[in-house]
Protein backbone atom coordinates (compact mmCIF):
# COMPACT_ATOMS: atom_id res chain seq x y z
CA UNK A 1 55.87 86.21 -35.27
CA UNK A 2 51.98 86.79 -37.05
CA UNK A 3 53.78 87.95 -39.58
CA UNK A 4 55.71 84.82 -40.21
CA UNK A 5 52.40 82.35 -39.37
CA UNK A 6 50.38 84.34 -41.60
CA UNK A 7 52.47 82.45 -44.69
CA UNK A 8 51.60 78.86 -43.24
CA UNK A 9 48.05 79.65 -42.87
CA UNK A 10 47.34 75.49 -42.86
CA UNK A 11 49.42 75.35 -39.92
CA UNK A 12 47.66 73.91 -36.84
CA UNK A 13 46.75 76.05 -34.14
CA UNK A 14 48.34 74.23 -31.94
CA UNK A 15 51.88 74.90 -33.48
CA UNK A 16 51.54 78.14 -34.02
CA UNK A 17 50.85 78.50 -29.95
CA UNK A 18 54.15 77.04 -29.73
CA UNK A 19 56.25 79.14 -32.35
CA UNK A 20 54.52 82.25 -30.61
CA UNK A 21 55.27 80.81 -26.99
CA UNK A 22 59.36 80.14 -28.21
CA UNK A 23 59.51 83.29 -30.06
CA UNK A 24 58.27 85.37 -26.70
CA UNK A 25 60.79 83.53 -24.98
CA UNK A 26 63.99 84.16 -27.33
CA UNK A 27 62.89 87.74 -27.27
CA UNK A 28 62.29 88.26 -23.93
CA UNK A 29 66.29 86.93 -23.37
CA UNK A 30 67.19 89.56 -25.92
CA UNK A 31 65.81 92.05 -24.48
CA UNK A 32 67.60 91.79 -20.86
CA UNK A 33 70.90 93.26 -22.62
CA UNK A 34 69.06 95.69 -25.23
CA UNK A 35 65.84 97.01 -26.34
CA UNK A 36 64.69 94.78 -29.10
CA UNK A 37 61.06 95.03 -30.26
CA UNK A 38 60.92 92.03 -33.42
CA UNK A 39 63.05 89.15 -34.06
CA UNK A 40 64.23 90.20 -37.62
CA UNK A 41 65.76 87.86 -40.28
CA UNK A 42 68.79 90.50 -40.50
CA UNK A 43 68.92 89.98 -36.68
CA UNK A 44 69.24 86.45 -37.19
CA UNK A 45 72.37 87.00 -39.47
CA UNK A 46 73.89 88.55 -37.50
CA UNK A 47 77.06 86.83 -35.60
CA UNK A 48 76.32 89.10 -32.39
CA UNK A 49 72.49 88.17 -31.90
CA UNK A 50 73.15 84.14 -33.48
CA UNK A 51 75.67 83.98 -30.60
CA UNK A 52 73.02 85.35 -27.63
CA UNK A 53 70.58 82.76 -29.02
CA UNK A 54 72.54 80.20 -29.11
CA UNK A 55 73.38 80.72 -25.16
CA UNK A 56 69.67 81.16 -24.62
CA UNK A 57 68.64 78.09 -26.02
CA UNK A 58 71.66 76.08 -24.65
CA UNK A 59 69.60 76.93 -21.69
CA UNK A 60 67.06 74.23 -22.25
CA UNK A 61 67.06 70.81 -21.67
CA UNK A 62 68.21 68.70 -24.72
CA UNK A 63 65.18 67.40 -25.98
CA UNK A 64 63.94 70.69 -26.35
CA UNK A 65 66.34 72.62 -28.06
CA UNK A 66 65.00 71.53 -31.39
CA UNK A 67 62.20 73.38 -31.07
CA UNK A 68 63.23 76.69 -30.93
CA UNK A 69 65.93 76.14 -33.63
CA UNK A 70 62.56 75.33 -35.64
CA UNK A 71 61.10 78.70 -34.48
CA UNK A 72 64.36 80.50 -35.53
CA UNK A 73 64.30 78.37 -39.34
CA UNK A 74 60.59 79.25 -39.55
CA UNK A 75 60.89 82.70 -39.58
CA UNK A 76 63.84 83.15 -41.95
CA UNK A 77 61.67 80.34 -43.99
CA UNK A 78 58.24 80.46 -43.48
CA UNK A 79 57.79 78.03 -46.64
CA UNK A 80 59.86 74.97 -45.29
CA UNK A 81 63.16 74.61 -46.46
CA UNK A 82 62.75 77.48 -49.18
CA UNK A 83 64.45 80.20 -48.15
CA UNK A 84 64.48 83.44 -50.32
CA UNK A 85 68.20 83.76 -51.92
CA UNK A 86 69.29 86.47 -49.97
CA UNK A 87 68.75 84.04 -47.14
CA UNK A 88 70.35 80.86 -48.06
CA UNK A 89 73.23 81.67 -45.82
CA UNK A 90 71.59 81.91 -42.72
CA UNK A 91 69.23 79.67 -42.96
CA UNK A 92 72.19 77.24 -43.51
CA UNK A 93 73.35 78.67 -40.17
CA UNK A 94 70.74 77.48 -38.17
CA UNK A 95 69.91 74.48 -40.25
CA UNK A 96 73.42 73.46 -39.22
CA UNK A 97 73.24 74.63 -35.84
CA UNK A 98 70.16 72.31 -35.58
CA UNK A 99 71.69 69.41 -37.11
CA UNK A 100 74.55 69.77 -34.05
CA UNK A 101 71.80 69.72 -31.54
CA UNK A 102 70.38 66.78 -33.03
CA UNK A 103 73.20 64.66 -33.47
CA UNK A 104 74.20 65.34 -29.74
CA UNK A 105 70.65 64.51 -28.83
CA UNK A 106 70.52 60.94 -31.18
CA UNK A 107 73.95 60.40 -29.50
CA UNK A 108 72.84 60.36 -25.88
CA UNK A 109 69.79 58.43 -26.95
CA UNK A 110 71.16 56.00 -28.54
CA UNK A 111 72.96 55.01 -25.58
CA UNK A 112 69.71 54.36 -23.89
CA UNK A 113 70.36 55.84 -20.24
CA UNK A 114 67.89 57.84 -18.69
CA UNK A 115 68.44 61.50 -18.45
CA UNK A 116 69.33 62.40 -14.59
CA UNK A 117 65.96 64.52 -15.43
CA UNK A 118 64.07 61.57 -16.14
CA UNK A 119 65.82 59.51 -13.10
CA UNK A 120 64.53 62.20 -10.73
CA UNK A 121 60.78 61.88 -12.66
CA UNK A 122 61.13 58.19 -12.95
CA UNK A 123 58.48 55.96 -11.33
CA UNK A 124 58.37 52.09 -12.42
CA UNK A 125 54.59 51.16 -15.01
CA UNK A 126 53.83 48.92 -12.28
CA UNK A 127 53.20 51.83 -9.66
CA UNK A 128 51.12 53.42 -12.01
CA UNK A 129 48.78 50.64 -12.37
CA UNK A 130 48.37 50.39 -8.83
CA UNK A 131 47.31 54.13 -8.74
CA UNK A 132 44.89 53.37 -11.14
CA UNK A 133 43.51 50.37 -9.43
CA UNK A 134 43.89 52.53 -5.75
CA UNK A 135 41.74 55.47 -7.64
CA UNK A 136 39.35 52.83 -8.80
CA UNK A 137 38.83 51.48 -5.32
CA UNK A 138 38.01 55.22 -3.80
CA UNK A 139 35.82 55.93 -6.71
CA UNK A 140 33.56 52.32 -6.38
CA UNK A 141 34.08 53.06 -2.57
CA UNK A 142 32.29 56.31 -3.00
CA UNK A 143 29.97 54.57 -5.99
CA UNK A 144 30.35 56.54 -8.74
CA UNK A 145 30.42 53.49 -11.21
CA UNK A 146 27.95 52.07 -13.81
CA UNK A 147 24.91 52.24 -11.65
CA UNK A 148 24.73 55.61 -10.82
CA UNK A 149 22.92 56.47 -13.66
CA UNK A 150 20.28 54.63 -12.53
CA UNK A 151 20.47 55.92 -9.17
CA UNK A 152 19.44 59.27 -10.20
CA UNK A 153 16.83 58.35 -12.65
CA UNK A 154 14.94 56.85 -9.04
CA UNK A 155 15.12 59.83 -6.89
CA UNK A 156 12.70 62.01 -8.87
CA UNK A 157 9.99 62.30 -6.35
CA UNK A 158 12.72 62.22 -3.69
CA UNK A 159 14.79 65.71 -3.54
CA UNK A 160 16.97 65.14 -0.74
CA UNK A 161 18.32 62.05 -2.33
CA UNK A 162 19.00 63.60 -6.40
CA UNK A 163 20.84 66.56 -4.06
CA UNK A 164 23.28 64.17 -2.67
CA UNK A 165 23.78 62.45 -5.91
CA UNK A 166 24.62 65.60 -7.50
CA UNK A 167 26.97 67.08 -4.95
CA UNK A 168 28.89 63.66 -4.93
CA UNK A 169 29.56 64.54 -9.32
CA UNK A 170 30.10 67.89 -8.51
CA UNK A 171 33.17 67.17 -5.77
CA UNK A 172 34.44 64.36 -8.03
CA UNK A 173 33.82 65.50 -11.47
CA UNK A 174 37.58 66.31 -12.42
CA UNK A 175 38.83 63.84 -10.31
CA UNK A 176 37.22 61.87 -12.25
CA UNK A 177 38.79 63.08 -15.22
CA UNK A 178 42.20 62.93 -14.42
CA UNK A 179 41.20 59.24 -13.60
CA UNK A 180 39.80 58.81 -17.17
CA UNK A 181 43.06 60.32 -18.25
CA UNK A 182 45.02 58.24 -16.69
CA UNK A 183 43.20 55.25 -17.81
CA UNK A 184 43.34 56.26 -21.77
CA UNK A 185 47.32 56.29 -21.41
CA UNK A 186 47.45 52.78 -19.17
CA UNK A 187 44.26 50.47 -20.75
CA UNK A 188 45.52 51.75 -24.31
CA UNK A 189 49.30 51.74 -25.22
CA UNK A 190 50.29 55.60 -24.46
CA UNK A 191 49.82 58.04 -27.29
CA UNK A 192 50.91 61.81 -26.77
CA UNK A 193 48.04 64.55 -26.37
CA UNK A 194 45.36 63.18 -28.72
CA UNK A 195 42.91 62.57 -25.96
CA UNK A 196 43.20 66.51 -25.31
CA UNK A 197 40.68 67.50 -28.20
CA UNK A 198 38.83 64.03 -29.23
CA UNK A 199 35.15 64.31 -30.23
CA UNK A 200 32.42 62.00 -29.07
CA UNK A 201 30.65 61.10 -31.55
CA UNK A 202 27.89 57.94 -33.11
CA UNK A 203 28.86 56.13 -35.90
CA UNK A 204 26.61 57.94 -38.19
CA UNK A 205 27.85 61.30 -37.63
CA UNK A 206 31.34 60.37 -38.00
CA UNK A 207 30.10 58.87 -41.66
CA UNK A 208 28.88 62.82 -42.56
CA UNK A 209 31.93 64.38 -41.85
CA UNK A 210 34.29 65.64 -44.48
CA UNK A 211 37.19 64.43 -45.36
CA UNK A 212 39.55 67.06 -43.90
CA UNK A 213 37.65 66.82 -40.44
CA UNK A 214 38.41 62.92 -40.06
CA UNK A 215 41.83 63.68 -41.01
CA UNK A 216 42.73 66.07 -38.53
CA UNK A 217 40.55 65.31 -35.47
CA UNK A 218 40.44 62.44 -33.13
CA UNK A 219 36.90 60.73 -32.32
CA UNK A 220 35.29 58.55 -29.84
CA UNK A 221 32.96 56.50 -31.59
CA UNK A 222 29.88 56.18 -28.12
CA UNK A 223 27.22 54.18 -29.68
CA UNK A 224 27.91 51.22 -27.33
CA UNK A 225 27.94 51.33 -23.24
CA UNK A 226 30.04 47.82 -23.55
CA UNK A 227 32.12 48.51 -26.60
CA UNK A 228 33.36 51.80 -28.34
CA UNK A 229 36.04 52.76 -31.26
CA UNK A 230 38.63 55.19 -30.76
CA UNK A 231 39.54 56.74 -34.32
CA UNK A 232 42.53 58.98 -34.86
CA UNK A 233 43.04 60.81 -38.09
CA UNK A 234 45.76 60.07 -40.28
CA UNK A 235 46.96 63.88 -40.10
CA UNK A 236 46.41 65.03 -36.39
CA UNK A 237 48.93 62.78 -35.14
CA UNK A 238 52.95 64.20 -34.56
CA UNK A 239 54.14 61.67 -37.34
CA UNK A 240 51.20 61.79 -39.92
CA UNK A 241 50.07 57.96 -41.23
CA UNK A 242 48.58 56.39 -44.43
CA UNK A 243 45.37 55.46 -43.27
CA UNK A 244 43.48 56.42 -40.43
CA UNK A 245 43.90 54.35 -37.19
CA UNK A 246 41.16 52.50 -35.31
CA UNK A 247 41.14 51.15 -31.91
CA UNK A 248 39.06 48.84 -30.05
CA UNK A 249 38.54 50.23 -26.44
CA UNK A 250 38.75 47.53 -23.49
CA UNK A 251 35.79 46.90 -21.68
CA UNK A 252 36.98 48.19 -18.51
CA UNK A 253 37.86 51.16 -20.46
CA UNK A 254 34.44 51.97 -22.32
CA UNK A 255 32.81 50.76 -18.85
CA UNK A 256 35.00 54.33 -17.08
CA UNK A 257 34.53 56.16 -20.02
CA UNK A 258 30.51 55.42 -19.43
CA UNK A 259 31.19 56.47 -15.61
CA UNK A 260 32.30 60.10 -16.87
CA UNK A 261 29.79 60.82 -19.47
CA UNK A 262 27.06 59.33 -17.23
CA UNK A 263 28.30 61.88 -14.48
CA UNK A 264 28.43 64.64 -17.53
CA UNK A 265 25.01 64.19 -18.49
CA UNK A 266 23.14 64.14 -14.87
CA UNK A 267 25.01 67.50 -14.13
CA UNK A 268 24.43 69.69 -16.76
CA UNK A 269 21.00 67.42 -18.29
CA UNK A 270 22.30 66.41 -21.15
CA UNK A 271 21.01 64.39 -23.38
CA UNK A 272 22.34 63.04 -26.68
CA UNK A 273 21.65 62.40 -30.22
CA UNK A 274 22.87 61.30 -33.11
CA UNK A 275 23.37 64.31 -34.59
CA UNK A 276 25.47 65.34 -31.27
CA UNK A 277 29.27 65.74 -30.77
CA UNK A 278 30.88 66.75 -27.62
CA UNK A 279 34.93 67.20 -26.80
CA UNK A 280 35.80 63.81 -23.88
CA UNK A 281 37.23 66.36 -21.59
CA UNK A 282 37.04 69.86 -20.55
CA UNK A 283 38.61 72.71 -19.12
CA UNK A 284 39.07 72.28 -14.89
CA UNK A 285 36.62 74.77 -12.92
CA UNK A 286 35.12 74.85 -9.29
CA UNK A 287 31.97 74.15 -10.84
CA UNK A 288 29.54 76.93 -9.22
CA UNK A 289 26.03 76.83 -9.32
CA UNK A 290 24.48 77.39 -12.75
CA UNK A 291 28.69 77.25 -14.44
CA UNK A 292 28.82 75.49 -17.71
CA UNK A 293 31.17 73.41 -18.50
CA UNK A 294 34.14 74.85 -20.46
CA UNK A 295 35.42 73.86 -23.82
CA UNK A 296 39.02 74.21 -25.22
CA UNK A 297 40.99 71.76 -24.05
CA UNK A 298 44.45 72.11 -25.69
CA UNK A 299 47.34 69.61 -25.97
CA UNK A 300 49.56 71.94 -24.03
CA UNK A 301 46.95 72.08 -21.22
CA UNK A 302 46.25 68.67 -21.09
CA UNK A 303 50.14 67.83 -20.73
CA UNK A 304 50.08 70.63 -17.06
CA UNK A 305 47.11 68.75 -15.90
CA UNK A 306 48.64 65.44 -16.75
CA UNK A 307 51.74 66.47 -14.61
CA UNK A 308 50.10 67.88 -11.97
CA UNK A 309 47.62 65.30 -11.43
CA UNK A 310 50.72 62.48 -11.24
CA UNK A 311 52.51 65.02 -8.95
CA UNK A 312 49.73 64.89 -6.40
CA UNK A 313 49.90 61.41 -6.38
CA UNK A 314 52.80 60.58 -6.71
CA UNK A 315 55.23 63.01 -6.01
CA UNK A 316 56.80 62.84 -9.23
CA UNK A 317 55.58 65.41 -12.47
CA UNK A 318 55.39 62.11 -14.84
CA UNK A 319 54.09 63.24 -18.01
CA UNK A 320 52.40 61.89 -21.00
CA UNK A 321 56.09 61.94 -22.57
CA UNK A 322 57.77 60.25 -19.75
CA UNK A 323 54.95 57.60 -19.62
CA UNK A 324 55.97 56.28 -22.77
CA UNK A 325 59.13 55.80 -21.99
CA UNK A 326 58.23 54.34 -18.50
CA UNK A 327 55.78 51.96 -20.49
CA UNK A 328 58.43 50.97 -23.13
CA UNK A 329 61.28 49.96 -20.93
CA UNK A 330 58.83 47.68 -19.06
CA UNK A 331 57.21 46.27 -22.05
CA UNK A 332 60.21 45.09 -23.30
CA UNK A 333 62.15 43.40 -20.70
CA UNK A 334 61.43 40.39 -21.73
CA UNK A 335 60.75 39.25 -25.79
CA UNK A 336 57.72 39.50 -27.61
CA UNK A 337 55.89 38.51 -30.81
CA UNK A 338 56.72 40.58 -34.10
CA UNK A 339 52.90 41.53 -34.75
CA UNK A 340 52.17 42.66 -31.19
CA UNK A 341 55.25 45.03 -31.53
CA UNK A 342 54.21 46.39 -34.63
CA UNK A 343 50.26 47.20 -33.31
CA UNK A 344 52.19 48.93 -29.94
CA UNK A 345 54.08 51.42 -32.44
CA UNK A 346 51.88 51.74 -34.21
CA UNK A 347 49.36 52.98 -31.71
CA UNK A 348 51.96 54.93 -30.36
CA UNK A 349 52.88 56.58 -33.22
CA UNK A 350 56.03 55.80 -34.19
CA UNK A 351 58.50 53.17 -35.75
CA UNK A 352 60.49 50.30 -33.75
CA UNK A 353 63.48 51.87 -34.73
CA UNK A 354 62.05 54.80 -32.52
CA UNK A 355 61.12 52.70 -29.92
CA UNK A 356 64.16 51.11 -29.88
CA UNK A 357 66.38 54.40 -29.43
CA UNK A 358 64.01 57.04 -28.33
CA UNK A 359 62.07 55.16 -25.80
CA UNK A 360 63.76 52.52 -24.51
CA UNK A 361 65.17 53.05 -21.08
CA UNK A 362 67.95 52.03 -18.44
CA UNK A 363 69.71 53.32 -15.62
């Protein structure tokens, strides 16, 4: 597959993780009936091996069979859409194939029933607010809030007290976390995976970056306990926009967000300028004595978390995919203003045509 990615060197990281992940996969399925070391554009034209795929990829759940047709285009047309000439034919193969696979998808969407997939996943928006307010409770219970910042500041001539204070961050860091998390996808209208590798950041920083950075990166604009911008950049997103996209974070928001970089800071002694930038959220650990925190955060990792964090508490694996549709189909039960629709999509990252027969939701 390198060999393919190595023509699309501007690709994202982040996609070519998942053309390497669905190429693994198609191989490893051709390989339990014959030894087969490469996925080869003469393979792919041929009836046999376009048959075998096909049954491995009718494996998958609908939604995702897309995908992996994309995998198979990409590597008899690394340059999108231009195959060379002695591969017209089978990239029309697979384009067609995919087109199948998307029409049968558009047609079950459009119809606007939930999945039995998603009916077994499916909690109601309301039951995930009250897990946010119930995690809220056990973390003000337990005060970690605004003032324990404070808190430790006071215990410097008293030991016994700064231990406590750090043992409580160090048990609740990444439950704290998933909280933020959670929070990000119910104060804000629910995005995707952006959150996974945003930036904090001042205001002035942001203002020295280069062009190409603010387009592809996400930042948290922390110059303000009470009030903070969320920026995402016009080309990081899944459907790439005009303009980049700012959002004013609620004041219950910025005042969690506070929470988690205040517990940051007093655990590992931070202490930040305006020259600074560090990633929102980091990789999970036990957190050991003297253990730094861990960078790289990916969107893929971010989704597992996601799931596994609603799974605990709820019993259902209710991702950052299915939230959106959870949060759609109670959004719109009822009518509401033009504008406010319009701000939602966008913010979400997609049209209301999309919304309308992607997201949308009934049993």
């Amino acid at each position: 597959m390198e060999v393919y990615l190595e023509k699309r060197p501007q690709l994202k990281q982040s996609t070519k993780n998942n053309h390497n992940r669905r190429y693994s996969q198609i191989l490893e399925y051709l390989n339990t009936n014959e030894n087969i070391e490469n996925i080869t554009t003469d393979l792919l034209s041929d009836e046999k091996y376009i048959n075998l795929i096909k049954t491995f990829i009718e494996t998958k759940n609908l939604p995702s069979r897309s995908a992996y047709i994309n995998t198979i285009l990409f590597i008899v047309s690394p340059v999108k859409a231009q195959p060379e000439i002695h591969l017209i034919g089978t990239y029309n193969i697979w384009k067609k194939y995919f087109y199948e696979i998307d029409t049968l998808y558009r047609g079950n969407q459009i119809k606007q029933i939930k999945t039995e997939k998603q009916k077994k996943k499916w909690v109601d928006w309301e039951i995930i607010l009250k897990l946010r307010n119930k995690l809220k409770k056990e973390f003000n219970k337990k005060k970690i809030n605004g003032q324990l910042k404070f808190k430790y500041k006071k215990t410097e001539e008293n030991m016994s007290e700064r231990v406590k204070i750090l043992e409580l961050i160090q048990n609740n860091f990444f439950k704290y976390q998933y909280y933020l998390m959670l929070c990000l996808h119910t104060y804000i209208y629910p995005v995707r995976t952006e959150y996974s590798q945003m930036m904090i950041c001042s205001w002035k920083y942001y203002k020295r970056l280069n062009e190409e950075e603010k387009n592809i990166n996400h930042y948290l604009i922390n110059d303000k306990r009470k009030s903070k911008t969320i920026i995402f950049g016009k080309d990081g997103r899944k459907n790439k926009m005009k303009n980049h996209l700012n959002v004013d974070v609620p004041k219950e928001l910025s005042l969690i967000i506070n929470n988690f970089i205040d517990m940051r800071n007093i655990l590992y002694n931070f202490k930040i300028k305006n020259n600074d930038t560090l990633p929102l959220l980091f990789l999970h650990s036990k957190l050991k004595k003297n253990e730094k925190l861990k960078y790289g955060m990916t969107p893929n990792l971010y989704s597992k978390n996601f799931i596994n964090f609603m799974e605990r508490n709820l019993t259902k694996k209710v991702g950052v995919s299915l939230m959106r549709n959870i949060f759609t189909s109670y959004y719109r039960r009822g009518e509401r203003p033009l504008e406010e629709k319009k701000r939602i999509c966008e913010i979400m990252n997609h049209d209301p045509h999309t919304q309308e027969l992607v997201y949308l939701k009934q049993d």
